[in-house]
Protein backbone atom coordinates (compact mmCIF):
# COMPACT_ATOMS: atom_id res chain seq x y z
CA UNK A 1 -35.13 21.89 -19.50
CA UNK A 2 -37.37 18.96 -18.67
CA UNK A 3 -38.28 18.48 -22.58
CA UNK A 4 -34.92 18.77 -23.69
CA UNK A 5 -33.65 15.90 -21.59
CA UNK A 6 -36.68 14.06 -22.23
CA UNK A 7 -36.01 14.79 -25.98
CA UNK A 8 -32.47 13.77 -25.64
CA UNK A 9 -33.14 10.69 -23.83
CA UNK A 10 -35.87 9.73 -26.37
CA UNK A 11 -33.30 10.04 -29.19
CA UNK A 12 -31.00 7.58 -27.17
CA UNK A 13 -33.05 5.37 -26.50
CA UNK A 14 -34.09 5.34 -30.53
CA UNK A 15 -32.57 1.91 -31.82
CA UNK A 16 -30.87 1.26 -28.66
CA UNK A 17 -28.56 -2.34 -28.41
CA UNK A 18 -28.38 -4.04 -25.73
CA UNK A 19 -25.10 -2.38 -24.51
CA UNK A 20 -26.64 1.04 -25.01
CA UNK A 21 -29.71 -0.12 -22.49
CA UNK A 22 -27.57 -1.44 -20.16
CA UNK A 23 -25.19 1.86 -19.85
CA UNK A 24 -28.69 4.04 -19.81
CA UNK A 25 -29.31 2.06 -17.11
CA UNK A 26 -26.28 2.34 -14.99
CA UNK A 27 -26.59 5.95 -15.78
CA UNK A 28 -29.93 6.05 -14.48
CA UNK A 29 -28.98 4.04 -11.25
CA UNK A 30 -26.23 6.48 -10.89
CA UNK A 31 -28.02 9.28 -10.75
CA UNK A 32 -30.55 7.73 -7.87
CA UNK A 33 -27.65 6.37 -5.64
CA UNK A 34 -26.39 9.90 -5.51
CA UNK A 35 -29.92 11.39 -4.51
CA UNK A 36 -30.11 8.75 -2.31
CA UNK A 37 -26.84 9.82 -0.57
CA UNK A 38 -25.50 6.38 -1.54
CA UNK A 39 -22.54 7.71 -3.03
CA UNK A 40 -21.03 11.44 -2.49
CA UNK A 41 -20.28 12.15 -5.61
CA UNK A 42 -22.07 11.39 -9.24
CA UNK A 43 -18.38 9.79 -10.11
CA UNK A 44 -18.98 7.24 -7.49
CA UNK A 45 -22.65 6.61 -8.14
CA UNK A 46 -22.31 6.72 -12.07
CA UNK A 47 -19.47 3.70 -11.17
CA UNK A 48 -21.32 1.80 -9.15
CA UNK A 49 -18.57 2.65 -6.24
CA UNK A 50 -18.91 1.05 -2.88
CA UNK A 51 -16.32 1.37 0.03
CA UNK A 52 -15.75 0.42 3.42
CA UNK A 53 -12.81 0.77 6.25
CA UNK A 54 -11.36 -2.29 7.22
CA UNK A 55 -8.19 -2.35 10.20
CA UNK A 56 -7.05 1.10 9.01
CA UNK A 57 -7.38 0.39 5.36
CA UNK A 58 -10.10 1.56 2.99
CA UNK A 59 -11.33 -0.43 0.18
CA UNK A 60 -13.57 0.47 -2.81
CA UNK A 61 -14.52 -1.49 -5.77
CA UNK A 62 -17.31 -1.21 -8.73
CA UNK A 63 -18.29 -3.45 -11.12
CA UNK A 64 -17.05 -3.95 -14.52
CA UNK A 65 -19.56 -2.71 -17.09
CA UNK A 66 -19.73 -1.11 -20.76
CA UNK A 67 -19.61 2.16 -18.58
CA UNK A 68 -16.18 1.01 -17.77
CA UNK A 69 -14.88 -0.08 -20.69
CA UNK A 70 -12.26 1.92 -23.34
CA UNK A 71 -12.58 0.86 -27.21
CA UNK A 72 -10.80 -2.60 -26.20
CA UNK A 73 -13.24 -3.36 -24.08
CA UNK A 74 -11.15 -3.39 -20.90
CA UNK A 75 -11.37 -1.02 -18.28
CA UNK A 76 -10.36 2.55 -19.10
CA UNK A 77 -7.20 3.97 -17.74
CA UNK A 78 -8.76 7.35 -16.83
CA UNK A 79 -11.50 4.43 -14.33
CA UNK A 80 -8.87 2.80 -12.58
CA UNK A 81 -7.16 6.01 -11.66
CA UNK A 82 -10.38 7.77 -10.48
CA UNK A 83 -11.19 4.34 -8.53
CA UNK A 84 -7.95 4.46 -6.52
CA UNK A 85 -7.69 8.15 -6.13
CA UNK A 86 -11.09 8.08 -4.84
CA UNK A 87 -9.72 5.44 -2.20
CA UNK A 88 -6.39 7.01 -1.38
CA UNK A 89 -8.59 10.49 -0.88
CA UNK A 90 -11.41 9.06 0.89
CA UNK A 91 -8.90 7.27 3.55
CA UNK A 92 -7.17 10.73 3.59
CA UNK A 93 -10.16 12.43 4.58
CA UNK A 94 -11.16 10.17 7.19
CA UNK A 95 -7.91 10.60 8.88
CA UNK A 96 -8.68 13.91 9.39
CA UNK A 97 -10.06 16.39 12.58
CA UNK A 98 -13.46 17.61 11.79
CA UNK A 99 -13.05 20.86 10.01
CA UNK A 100 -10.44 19.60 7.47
CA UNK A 101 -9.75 18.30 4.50
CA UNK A 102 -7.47 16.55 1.70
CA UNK A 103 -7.56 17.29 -1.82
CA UNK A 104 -5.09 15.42 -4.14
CA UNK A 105 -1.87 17.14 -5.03
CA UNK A 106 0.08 14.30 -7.05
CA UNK A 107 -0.95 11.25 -8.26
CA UNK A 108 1.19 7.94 -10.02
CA UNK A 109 -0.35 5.11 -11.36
CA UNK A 110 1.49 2.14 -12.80
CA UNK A 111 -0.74 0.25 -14.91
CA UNK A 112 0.64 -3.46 -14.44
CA UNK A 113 -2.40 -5.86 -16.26
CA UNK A 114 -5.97 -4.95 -17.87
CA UNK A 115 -8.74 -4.54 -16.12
CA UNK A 116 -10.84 -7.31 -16.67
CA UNK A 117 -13.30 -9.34 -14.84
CA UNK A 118 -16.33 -8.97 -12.78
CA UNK A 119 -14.71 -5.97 -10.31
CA UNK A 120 -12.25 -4.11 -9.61
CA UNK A 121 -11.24 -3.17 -6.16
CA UNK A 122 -8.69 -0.29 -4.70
CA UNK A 123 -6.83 -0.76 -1.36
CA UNK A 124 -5.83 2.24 0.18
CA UNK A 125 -3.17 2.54 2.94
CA UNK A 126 -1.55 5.53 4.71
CA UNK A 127 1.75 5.86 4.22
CA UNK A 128 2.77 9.29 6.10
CA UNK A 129 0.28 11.29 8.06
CA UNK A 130 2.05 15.20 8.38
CA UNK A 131 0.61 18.70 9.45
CA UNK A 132 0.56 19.51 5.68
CA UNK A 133 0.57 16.50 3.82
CA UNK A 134 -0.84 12.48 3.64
CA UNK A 135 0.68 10.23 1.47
CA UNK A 136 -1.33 6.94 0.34
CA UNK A 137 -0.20 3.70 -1.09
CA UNK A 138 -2.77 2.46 -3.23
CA UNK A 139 -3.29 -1.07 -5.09
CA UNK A 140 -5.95 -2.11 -7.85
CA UNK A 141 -6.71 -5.56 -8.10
CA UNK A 142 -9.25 -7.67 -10.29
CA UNK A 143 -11.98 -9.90 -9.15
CA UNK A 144 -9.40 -12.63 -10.30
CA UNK A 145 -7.21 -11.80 -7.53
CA UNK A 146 -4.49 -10.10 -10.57
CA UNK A 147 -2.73 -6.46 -9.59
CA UNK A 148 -4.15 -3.71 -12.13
CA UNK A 149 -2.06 -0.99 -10.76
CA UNK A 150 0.01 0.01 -7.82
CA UNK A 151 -0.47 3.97 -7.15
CA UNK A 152 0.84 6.55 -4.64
CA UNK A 153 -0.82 9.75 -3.89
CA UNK A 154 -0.11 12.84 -1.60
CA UNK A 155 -2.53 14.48 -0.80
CA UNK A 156 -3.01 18.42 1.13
CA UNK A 157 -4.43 19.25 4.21
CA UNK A 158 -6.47 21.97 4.19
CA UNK A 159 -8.82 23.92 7.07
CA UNK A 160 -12.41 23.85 5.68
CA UNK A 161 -14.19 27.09 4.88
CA UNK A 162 -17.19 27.43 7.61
């Protein structure tokens, strides 16, 4: 396995731009911020994701990169959904006993203005906290200080498997 990906990353490297370099590398750092338990998930370390709890409110935010990007060169859809999704959840979760948690069950997201800039960053704030269910208003803003998107998202409680 070790020579294929070696192979593979060989090839890639191969006439690489600029661009290309710069995504290997976020990659790359991606990969070591999960082993390094800096992020819990290779979503969040791929990203760049960092978060913090603030008054009851969780933010997170990465950094706009070519990682980021769709073919216009703004931030993809599919990025600014995962980053406030992974806000609303993460808020969810932390409202929680030990021995539970919160998957998502719906998510909207109203796209409002590209994301462009340095970073985006997700506010998260409960809305409802039930036996069953936690529902999360969410807001995406640029490092500009613009409104990307406004989301909602419920999310399910669930007991843990031990």
């Amino acid at each position: 396995m070790k020579e294929q990906v070696q192979k593979l990353f060989n090839e890639c490297l191969a006439g690489a731009t600029d661009d290309d370099l710069l995504i290997v590398k976020q990659l790359l750092e991606g990969i070591q911020r999960k082993k390094k338990r800096k992020n819990e998930s290779i979503i969040g370390g791929i990203f760049g994701m960092d978060g913090e709890m603030e008054d009851g409110n969780f933010t997170v935010s990465l950094p706009i990169t070519p990682v980021t990007h769709n073919s216009l060169e703004i931030v993809h859809g599919g990025v600014t959904a995962t980053l406030v999704d992974t806000a609303m959840g993460t808020l969810a979760n932390m409202m929680l006993p030990e021995g539970y948690g919160a998957v998502t069950t719906n998510l909207n997201v109203h796209y409002l203005a590209p994301g462009v800039g340095e970073r985006l960053t997700a506010h998260a704030t409960v809305v409802h906290h039930g036996s069953k269910t936690i529902v999360v208003d969410g807001k995406v803003v640029s490092s500009e200080g613009k409104i990307v998107a406004h989301s909602t998202g419920s999310f399910f409680i669930f007991k843990k498997k031990q």
